[in-house]
Protein backbone atom coordinates (compact mmCIF):
# COMPACT_ATOMS: atom_id res chain seq x y z
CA UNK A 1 -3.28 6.69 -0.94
CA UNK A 2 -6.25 6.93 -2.89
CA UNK A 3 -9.61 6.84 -1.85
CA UNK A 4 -12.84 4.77 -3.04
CA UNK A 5 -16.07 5.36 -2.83
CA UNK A 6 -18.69 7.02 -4.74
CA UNK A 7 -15.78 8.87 -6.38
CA UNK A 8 -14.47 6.82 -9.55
CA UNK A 9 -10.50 6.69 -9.03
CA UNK A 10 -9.44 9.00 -11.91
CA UNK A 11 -7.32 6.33 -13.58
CA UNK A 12 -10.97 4.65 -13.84
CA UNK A 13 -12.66 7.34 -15.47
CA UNK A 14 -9.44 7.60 -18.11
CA UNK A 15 -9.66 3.97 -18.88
CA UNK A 16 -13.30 3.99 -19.69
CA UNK A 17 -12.78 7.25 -21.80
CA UNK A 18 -9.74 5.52 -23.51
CA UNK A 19 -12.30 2.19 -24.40
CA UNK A 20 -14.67 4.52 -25.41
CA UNK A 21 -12.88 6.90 -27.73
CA UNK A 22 -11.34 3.96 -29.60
CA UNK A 23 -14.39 1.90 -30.01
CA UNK A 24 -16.18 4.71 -31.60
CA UNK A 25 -13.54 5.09 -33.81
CA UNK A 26 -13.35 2.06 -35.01
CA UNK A 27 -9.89 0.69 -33.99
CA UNK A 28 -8.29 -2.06 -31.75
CA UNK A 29 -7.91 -1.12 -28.57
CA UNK A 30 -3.95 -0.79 -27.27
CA UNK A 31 -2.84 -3.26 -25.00
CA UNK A 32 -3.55 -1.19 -21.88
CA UNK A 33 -6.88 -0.27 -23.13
CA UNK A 34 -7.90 -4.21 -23.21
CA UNK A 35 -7.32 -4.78 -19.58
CA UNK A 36 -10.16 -5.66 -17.90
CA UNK A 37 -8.73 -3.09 -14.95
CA UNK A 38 -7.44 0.50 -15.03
CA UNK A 39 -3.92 -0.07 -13.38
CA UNK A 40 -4.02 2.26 -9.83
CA UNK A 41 -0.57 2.87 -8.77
CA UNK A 42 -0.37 3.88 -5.49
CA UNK A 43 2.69 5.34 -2.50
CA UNK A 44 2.12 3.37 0.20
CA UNK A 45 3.49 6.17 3.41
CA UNK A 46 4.70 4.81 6.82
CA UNK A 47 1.29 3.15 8.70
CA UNK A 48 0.86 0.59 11.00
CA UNK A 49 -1.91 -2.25 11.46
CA UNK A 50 -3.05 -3.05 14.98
CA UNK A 51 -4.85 -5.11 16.50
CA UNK A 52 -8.28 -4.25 18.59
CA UNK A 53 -6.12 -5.16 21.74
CA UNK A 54 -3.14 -2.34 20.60
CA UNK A 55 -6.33 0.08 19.43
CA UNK A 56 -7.81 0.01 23.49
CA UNK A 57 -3.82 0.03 25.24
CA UNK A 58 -3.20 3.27 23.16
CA UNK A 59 -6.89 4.97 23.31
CA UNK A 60 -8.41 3.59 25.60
CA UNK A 61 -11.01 0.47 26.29
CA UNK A 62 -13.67 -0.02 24.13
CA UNK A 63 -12.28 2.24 21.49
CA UNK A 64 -12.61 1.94 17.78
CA UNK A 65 -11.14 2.68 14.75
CA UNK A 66 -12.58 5.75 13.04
CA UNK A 67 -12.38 6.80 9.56
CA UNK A 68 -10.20 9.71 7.46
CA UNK A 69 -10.29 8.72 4.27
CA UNK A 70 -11.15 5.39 2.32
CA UNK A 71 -8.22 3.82 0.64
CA UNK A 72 -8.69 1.96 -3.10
CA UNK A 73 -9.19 -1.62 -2.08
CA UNK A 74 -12.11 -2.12 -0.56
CA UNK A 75 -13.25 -1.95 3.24
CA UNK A 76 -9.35 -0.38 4.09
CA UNK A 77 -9.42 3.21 5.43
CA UNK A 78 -6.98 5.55 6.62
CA UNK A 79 -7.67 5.81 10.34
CA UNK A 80 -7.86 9.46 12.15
CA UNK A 81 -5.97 8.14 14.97
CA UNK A 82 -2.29 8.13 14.82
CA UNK A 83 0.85 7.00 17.32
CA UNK A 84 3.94 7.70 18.04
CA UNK A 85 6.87 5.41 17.71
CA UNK A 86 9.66 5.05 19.55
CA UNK A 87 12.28 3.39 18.18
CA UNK A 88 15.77 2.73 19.39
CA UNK A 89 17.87 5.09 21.80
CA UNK A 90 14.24 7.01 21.78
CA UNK A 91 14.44 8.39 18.42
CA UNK A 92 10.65 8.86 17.66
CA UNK A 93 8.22 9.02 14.55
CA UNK A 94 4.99 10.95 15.17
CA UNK A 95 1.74 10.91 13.86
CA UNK A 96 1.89 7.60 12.62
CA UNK A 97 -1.33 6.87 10.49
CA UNK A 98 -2.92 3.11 11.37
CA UNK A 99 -4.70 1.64 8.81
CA UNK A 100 -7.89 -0.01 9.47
CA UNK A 101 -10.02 -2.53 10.03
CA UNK A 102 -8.21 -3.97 12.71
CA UNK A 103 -6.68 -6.86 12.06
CA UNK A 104 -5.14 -9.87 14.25
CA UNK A 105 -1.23 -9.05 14.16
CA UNK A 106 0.96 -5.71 14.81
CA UNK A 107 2.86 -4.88 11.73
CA UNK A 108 4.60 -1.40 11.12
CA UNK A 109 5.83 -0.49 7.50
CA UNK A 110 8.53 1.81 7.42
CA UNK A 111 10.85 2.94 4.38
CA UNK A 112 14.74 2.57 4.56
CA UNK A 113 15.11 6.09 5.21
CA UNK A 114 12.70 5.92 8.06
CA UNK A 115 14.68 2.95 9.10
CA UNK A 116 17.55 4.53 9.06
CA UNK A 117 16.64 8.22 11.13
CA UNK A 118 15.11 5.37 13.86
CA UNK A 119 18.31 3.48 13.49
CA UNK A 120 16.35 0.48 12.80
CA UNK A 121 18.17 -2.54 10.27
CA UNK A 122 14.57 -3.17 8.26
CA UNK A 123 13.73 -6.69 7.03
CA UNK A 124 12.17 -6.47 3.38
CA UNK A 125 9.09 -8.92 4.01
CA UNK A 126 5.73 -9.82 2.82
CA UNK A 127 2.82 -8.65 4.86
CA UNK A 128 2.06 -10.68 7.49
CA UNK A 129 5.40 -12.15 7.98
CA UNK A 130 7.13 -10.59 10.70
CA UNK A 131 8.89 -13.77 12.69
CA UNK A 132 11.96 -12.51 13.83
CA UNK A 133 11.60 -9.05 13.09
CA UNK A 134 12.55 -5.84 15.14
CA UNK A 135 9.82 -4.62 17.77
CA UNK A 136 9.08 -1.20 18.62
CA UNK A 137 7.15 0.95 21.62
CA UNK A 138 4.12 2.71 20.37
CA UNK A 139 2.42 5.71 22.70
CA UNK A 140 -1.18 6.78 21.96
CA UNK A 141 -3.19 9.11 24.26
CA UNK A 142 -4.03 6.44 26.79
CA UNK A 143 -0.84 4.77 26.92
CA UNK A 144 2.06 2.27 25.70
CA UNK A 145 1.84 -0.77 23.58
CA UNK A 146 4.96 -2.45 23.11
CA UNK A 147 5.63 -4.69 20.04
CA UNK A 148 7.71 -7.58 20.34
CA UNK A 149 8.37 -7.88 16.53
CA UNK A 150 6.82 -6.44 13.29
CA UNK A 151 8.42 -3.63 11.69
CA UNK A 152 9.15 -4.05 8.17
CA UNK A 153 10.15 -2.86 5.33
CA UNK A 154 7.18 -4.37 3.00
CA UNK A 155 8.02 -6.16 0.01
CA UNK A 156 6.46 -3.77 -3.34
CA UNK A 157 3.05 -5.91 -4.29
CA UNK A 158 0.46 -5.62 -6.77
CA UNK A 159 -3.35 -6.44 -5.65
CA UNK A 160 -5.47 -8.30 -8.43
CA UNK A 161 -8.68 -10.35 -9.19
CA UNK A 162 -8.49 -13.49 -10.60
CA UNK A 163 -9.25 -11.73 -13.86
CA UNK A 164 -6.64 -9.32 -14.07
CA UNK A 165 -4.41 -12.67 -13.36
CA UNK A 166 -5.82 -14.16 -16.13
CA UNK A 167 -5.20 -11.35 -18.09
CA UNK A 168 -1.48 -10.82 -17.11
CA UNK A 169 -1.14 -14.51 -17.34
CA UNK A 170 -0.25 -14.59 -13.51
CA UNK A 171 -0.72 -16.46 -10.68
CA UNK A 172 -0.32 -15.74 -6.73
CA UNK A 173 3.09 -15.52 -5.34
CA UNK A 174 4.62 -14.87 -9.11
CA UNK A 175 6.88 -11.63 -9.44
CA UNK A 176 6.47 -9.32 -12.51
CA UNK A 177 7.95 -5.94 -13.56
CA UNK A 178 6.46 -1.91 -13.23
CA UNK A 179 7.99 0.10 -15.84
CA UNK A 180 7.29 4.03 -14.54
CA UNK A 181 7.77 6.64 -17.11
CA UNK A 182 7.90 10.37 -17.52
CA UNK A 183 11.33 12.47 -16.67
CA UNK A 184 12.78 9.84 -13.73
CA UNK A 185 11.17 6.65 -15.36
CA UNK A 186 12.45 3.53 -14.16
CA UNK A 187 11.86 -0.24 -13.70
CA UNK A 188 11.17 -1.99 -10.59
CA UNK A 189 11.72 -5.90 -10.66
CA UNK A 190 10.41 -8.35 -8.21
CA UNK A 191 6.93 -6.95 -8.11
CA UNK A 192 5.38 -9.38 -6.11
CA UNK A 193 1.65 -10.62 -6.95
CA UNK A 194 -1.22 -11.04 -4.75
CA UNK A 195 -4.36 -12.19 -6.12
CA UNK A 196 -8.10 -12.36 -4.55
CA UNK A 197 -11.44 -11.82 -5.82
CA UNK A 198 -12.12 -8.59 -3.79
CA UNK A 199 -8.60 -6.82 -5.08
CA UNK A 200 -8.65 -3.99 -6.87
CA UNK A 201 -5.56 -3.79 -9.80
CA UNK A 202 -3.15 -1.59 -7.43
CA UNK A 203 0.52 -1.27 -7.05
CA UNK A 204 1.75 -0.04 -3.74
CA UNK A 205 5.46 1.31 -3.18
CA UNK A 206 6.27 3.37 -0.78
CA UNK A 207 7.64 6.68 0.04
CA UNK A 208 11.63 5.80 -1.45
CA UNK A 209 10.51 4.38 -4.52
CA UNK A 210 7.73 6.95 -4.59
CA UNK A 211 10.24 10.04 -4.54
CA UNK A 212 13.01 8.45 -6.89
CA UNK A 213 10.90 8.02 -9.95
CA UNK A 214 8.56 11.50 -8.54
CA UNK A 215 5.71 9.68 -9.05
CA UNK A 216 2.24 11.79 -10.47
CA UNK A 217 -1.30 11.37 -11.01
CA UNK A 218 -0.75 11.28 -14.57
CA UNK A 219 2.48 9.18 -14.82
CA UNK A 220 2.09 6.88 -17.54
CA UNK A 221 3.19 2.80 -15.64
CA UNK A 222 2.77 -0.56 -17.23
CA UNK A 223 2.96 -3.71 -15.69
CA UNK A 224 5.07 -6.49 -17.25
CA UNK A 225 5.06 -10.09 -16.73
């Protein structure tokens, strides 16, 4: 997960050096280069979202989120606080990260593998939509909160402003394609868009999809309508 900040992301620093270096030579600027946006693709580990109602159960009343590390998008942080999940017949994750602010639903985002050493049968979902999914017992240092629904597998995404929309001739909802290169390069289809003015461009996958293609700092990815 990256982190924001005073820090420029380093994809941000080589996007403005790429600009840079061709303008002063005189030439047009690559496809990549003319995006309004470095491209930030990120591996989105196992985390959970509570709400301020989970946050007191586990640590205690009157307890709030506090912050590890800032993520890319803006305002989202990597909480210090951490669970423990129990899933079924008692198999366990610890250290669970939550991800903050708080926000008003439960949600848990596993990987298959996960699901499968909690011997959980993951939905693939958007975030957010957790109807009918498979609930879980979390156990912080004050105690149990027990979800009736919302673990997930969550559906890869891409955040983006309207402009990088514009630019990728996308809208809100419509899927598009991440082509990852270098040794294990591969494609991933059914990249699903998601498009406000206070996105960052980011693609999250998580931890399967992260390992299969060994995903790097420097690992060249394009997006693809």
């Amino acid at each position: 997960m990256a982190v924001s900040g005073s820090k420029l992301h380093r994809a941000v620093v080589e996007h403005m050096v790429r600009q840079a270096v061709y303008q002063r030579l005189g030439k047009p600027l690559p496809t990549a280069a003319m995006a309004p946006n470095p491209l930030v693709v990120n591996i989105s580990a196992r985390h959970c979202h509570l709400t301020s109602e989970a946050v007191e159960a586990l640590f205690g009343k009157g307890h709030q989120l506090t912050v590890h590390r800032w993520l890319y998008q803006e305002g989202q942080f990597a909480a210090k606080e951490t669970v423990t999940l129990i899933g079924p017949r008692s198999r366990v994750i610890s250290n669970l990260r939550i991800l903050g602010p708080c926000r008003n639903l439960n949600q848990v985002e596993l990987a298959y593998t996960d699901g499968i050493a909690l011997g959980f049968d993951l939905p693939l979902r958007l975030s957010g939509d957790i109807k009918g999914t498979p609930g879980c017992m979390l156990m912080g240092p004050a105690g149990f909160f027990e979800m009736s629904e919302g673990v997930i597998r969550a559906l890869r995404h891409v955040h983006m402003s309207p402009e990088d929309a514009k630019f990728y001739g996308v809208k809100g909802g419509d899927e598009m394609k991440l082509r990852i290169g270098g040794p294990c390069g591969v494609l991933l289809e059914r990249l699903l868009c998601r498009v406000d003015p206070s996105f960052k461009l980011e693609v999250h996958i998580d931890t399967d999809e992260g390992n299969a293609c060994n995903l790097q700092p420097n690992t060249p990815c394009e997006l693809i309508k």
